[in-house]
C-alpha atoms as a PDB file:
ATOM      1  CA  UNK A   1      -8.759 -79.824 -42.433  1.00  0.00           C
ATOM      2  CA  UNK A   2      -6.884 -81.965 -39.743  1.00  0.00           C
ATOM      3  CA  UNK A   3      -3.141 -81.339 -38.729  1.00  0.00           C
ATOM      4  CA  UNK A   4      -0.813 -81.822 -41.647  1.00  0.00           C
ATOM      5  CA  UNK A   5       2.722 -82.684 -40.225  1.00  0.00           C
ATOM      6  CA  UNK A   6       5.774 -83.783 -42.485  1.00  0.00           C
ATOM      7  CA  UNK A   7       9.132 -85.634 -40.670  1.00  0.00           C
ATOM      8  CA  UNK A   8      12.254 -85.926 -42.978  1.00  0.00           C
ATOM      9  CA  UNK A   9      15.761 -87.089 -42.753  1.00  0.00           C
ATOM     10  CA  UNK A  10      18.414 -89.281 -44.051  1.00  0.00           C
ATOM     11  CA  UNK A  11      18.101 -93.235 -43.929  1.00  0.00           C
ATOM     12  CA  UNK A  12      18.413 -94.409 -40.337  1.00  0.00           C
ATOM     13  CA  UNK A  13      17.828 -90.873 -38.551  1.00  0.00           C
ATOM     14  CA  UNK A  14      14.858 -91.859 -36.638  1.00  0.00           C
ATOM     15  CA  UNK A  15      12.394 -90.207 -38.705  1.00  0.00           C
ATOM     16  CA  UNK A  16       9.889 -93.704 -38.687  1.00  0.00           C
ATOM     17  CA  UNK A  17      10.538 -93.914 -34.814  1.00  0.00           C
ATOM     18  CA  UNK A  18       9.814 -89.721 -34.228  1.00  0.00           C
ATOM     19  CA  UNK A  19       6.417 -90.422 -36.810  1.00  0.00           C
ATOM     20  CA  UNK A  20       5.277 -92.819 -34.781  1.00  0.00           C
ATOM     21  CA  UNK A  21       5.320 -91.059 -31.168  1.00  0.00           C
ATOM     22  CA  UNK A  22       3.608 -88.007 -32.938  1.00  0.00           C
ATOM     23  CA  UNK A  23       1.335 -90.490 -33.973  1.00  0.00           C
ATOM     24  CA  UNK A  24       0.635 -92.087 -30.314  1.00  0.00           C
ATOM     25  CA  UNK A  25       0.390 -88.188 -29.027  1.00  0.00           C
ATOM     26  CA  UNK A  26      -2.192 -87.913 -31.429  1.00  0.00           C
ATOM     27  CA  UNK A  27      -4.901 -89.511 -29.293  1.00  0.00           C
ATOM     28  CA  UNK A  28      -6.249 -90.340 -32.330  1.00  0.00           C
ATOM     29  CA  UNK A  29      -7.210 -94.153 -34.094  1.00  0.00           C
ATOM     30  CA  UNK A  30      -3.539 -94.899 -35.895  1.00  0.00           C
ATOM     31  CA  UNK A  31      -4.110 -96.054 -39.577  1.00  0.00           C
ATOM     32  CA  UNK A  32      -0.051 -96.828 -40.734  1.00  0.00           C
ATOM     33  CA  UNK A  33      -0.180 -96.097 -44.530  1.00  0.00           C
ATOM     34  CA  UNK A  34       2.744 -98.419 -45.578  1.00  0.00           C
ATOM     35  CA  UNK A  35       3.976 -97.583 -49.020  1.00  0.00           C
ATOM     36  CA  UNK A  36       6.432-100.298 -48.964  1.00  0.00           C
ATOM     37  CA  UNK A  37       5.417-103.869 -50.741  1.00  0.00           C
ATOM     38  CA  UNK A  38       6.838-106.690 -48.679  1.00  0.00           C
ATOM     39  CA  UNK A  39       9.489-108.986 -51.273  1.00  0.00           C
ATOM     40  CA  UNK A  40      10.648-112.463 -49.283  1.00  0.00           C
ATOM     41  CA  UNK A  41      12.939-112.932 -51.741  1.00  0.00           C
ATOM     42  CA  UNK A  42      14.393-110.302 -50.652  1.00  0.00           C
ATOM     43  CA  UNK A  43      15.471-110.787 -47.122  1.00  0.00           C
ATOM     44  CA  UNK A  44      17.199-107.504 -46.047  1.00  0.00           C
ATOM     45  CA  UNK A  45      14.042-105.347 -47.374  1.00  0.00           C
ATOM     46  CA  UNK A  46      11.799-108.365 -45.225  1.00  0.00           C
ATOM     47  CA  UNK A  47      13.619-107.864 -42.079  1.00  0.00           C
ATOM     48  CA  UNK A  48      13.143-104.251 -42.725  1.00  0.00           C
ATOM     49  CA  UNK A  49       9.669-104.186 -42.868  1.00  0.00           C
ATOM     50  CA  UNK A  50       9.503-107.151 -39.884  1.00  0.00           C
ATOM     51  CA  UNK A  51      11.009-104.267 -38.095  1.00  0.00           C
ATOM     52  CA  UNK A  52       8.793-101.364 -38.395  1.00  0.00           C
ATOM     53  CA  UNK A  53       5.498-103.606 -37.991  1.00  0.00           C
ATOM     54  CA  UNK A  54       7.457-104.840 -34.156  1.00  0.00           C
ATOM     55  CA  UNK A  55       7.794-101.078 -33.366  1.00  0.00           C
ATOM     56  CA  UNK A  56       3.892-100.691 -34.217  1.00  0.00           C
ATOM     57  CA  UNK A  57       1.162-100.829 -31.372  1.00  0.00           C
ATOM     58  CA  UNK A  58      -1.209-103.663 -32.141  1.00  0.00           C
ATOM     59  CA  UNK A  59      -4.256-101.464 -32.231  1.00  0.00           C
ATOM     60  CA  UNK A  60      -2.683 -99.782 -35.230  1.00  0.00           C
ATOM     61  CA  UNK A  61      -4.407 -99.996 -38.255  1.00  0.00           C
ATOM     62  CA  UNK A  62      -2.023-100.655 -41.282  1.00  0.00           C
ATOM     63  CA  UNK A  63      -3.327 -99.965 -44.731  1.00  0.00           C
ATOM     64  CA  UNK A  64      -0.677-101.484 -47.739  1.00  0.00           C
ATOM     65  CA  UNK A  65      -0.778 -98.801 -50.001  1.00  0.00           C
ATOM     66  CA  UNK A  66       2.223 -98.511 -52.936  1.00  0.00           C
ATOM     67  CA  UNK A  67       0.206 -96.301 -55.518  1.00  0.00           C
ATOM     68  CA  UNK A  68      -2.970 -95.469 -53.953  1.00  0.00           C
ATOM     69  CA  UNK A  69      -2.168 -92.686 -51.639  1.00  0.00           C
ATOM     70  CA  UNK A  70      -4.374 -90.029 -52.880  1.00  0.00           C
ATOM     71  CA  UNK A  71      -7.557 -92.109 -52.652  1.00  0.00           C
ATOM     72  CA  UNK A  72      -6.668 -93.560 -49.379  1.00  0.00           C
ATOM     73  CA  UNK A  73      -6.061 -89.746 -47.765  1.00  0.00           C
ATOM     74  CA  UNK A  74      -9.696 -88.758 -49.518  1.00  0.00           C
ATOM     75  CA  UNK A  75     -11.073 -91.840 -47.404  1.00  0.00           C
ATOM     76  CA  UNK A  76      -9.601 -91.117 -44.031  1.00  0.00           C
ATOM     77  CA  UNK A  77     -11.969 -90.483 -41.175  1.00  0.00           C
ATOM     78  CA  UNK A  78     -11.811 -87.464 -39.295  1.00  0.00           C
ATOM     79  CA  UNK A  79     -11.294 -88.998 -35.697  1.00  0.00           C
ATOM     80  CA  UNK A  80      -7.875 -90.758 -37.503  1.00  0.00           C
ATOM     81  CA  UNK A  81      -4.541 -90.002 -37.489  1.00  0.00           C
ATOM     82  CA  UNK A  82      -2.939 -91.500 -40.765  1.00  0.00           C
ATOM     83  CA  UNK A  83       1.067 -92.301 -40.808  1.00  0.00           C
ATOM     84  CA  UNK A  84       2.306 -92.179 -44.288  1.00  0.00           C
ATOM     85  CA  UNK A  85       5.756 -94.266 -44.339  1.00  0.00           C
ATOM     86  CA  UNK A  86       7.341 -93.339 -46.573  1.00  0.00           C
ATOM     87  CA  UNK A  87       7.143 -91.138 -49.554  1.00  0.00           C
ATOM     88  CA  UNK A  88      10.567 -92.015 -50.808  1.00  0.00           C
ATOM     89  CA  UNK A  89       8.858 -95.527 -51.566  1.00  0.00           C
ATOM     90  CA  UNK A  90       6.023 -94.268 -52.969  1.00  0.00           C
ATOM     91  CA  UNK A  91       7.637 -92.170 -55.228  1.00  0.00           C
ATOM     92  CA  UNK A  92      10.526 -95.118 -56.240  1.00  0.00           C
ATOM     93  CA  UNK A  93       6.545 -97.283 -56.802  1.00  0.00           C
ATOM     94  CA  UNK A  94       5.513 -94.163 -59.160  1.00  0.00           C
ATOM     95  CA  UNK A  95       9.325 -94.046 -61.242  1.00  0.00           C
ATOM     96  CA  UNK A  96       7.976 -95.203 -64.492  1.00  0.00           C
ATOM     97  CA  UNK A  97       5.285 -92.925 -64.485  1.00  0.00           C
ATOM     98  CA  UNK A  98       6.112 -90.380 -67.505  1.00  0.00           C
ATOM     99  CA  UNK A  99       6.385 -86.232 -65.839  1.00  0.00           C
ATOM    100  CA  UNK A 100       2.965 -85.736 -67.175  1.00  0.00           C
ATOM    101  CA  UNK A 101       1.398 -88.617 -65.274  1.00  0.00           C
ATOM    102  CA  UNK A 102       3.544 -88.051 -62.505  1.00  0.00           C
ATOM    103  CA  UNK A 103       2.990 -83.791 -62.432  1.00  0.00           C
ATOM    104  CA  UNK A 104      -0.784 -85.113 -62.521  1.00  0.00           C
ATOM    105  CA  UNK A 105      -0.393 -87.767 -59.333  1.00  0.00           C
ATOM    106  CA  UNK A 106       1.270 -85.160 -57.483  1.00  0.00           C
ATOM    107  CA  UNK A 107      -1.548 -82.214 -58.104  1.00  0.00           C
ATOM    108  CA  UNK A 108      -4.129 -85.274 -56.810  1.00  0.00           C
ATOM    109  CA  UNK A 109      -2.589 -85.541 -53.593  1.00  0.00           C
ATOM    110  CA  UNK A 110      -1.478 -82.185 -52.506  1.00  0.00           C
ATOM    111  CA  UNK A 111      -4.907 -81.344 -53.118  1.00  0.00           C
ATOM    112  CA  UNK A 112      -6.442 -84.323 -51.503  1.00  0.00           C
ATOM    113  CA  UNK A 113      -4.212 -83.427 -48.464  1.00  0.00           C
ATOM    114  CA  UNK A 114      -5.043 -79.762 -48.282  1.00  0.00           C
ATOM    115  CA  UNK A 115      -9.108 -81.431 -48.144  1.00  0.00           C
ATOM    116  CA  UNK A 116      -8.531 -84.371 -45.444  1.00  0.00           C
ATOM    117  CA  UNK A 117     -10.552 -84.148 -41.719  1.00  0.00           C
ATOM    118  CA  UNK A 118      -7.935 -86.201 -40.794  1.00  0.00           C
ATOM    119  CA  UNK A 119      -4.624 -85.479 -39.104  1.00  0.00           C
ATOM    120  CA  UNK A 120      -1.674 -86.399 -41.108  1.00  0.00           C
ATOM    121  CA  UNK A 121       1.822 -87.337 -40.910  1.00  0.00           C
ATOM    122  CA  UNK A 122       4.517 -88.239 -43.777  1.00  0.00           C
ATOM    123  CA  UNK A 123       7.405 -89.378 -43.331  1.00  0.00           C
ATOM    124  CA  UNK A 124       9.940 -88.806 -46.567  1.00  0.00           C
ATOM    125  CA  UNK A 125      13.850 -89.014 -47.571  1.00  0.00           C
ATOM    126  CA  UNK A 126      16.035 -86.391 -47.664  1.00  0.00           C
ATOM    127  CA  UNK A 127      18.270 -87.584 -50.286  1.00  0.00           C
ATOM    128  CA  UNK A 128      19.793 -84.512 -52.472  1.00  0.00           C
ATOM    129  CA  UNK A 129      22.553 -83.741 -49.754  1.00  0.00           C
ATOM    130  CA  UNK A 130      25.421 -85.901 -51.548  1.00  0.00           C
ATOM    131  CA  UNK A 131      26.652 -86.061 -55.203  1.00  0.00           C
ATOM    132  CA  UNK A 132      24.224 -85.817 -58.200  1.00  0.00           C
ATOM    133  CA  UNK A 133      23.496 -89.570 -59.068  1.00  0.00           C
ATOM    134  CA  UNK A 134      25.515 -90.447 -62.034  1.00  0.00           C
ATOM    135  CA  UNK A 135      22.401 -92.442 -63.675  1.00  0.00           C
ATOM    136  CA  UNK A 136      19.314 -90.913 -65.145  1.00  0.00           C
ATOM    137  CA  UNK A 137      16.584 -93.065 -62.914  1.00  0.00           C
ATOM    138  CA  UNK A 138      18.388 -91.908 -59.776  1.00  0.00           C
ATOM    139  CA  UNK A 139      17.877 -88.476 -60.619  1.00  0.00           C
ATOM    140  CA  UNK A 140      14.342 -88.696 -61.543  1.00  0.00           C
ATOM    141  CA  UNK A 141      13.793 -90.121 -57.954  1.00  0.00           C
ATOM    142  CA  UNK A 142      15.977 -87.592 -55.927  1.00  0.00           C
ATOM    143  CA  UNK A 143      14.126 -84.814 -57.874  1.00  0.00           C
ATOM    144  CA  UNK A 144      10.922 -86.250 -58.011  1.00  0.00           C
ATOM    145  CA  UNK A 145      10.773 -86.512 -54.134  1.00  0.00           C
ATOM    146  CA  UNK A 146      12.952 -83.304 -53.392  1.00  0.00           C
ATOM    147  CA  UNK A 147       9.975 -81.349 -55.040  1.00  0.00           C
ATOM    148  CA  UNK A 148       7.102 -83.387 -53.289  1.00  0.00           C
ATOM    149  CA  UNK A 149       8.786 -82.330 -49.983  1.00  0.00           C
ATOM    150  CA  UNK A 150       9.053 -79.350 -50.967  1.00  0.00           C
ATOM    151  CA  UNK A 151       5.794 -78.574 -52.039  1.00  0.00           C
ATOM    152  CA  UNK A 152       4.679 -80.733 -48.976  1.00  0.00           C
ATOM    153  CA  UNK A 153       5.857 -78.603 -46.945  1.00  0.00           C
ATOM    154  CA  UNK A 154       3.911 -75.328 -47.379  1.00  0.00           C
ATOM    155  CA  UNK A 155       1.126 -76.946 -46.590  1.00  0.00           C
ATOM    156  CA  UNK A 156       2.140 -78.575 -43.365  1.00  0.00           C
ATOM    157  CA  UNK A 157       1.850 -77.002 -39.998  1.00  0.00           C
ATOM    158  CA  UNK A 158       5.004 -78.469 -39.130  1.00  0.00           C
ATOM    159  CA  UNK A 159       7.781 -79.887 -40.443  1.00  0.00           C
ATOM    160  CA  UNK A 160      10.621 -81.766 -38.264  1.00  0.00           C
ATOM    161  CA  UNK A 161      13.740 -82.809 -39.749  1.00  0.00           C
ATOM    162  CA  UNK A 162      15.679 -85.595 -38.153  1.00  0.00           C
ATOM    163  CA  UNK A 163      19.104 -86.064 -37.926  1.00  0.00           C
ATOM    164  CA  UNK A 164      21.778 -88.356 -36.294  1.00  0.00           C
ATOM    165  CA  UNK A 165      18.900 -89.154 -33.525  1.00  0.00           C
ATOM    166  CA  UNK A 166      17.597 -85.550 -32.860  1.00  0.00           C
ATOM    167  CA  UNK A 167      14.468 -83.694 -33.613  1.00  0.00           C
ATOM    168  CA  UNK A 168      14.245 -80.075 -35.245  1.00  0.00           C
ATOM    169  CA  UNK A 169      11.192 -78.530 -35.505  1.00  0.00           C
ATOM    170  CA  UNK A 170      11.919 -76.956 -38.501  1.00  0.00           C
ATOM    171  CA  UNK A 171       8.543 -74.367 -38.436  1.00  0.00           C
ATOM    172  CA  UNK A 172      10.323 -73.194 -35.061  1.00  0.00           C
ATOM    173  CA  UNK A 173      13.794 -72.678 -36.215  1.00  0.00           C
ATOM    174  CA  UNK A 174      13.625 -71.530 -39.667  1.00  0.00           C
ATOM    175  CA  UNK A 175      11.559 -69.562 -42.066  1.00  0.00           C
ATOM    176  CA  UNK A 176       9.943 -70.751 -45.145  1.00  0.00           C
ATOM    177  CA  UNK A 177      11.111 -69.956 -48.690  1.00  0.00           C
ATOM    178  CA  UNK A 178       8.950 -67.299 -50.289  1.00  0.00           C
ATOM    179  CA  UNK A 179       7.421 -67.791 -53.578  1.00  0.00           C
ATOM    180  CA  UNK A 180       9.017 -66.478 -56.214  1.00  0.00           C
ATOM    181  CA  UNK A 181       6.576 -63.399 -56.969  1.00  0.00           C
ATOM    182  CA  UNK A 182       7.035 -62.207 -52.848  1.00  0.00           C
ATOM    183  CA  UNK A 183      11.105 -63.179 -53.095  1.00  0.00           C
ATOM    184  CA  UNK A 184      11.383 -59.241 -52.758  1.00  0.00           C
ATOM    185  CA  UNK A 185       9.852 -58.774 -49.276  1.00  0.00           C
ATOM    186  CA  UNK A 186      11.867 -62.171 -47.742  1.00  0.00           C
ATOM    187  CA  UNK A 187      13.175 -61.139 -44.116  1.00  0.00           C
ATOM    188  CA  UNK A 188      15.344 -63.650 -42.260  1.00  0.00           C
ATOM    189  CA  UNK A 189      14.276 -64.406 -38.333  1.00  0.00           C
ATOM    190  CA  UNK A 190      17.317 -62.002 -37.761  1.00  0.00           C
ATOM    191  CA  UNK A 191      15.949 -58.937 -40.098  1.00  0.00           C
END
């Protein structure tokens, strides 16, 4: 299994721009897994896009991929390093999916990541820090992606979360939750 790292924070932390020099200290081929479907109509998402694909390296590889993910992971070479941007927008792709369909997605691609030769990183939204969204859809997607991180997570060798322009390495500076059945024998870094 290659290295599986996760980088999340709210919109306009960084999180793309720490990704992507993870990605070039890879050493590794680049393959940019972009989630995100390009919309000219709309021109504020356009230049958006426009502006991660400047930041890019031209020897990147960049796959469009706005449902696919799982199968695109299980295809990944191991000499590849494979930059998932973002999960937020893969999940906001996936919204009409009914919980079965999406519990079933979800079960796909943890456990196509937990298989994958390649190394990894996703980026993904932190977005359950403010109010509870007042409409149903927008709580569907902050709980649908607060549990993919989640369960992300413990399988990911390191998690970063970035903030206001700064990097935490997360697997450093905190300790995991414990699943329920070991919630007993929890002990903080300062036990």
């Amino acid at each position: 299994m290659g290295k599986i790292i996760l980088v999340t924070g709210p919109a306009r932390s960084g999180k793309s721009e720490w990704a992507e020099t993870l990605a070039i200290q890879s050493g590794k081929q680049v393959v940019y897994v972009a989630t995100a479907t390009d919309n000219p109509d709309d021109q504020e998402w356009h230049q958006r896009i426009l502006k991660h694909q400047k930041r890019r390296p031209e020897d990147w590889v960049t796959l469009p991929v706005p449902v696919e993910l799982s199968a695109t992971l299980a295809d990944a070479k191991p000499y590849t390093c494979l930059l998932v941007d973002s999960l937020g927008t893969w999940v906001a792709n996936l919204l009409e999916k009914d919980e079965f369909s999406w519990e079933n997605m979800v079960t796909e691609l943890l456990e196509t990541v937990e298989l994958v030769a390649a190394d990894m990183l996703f980026v993904a939204e932190e977005v359950g820090w403010g109010v509870i969204p007042a409409y149903p859809l927008g709580r569907k997607f902050r709980d649908r992606l607060g549990s993919l991180v989640r369960q992300l997570s413990t399988l990911s060798e390191t998690v970063y979360l970035v903030t206001g322009g700064h990097v935490l390495n997360l697997s450093i500076l905190g300790s995991p939750l414990p699943n329920r059945e070991d919630a007993g024998t929890f002990r903080s870094q300062d036990s």
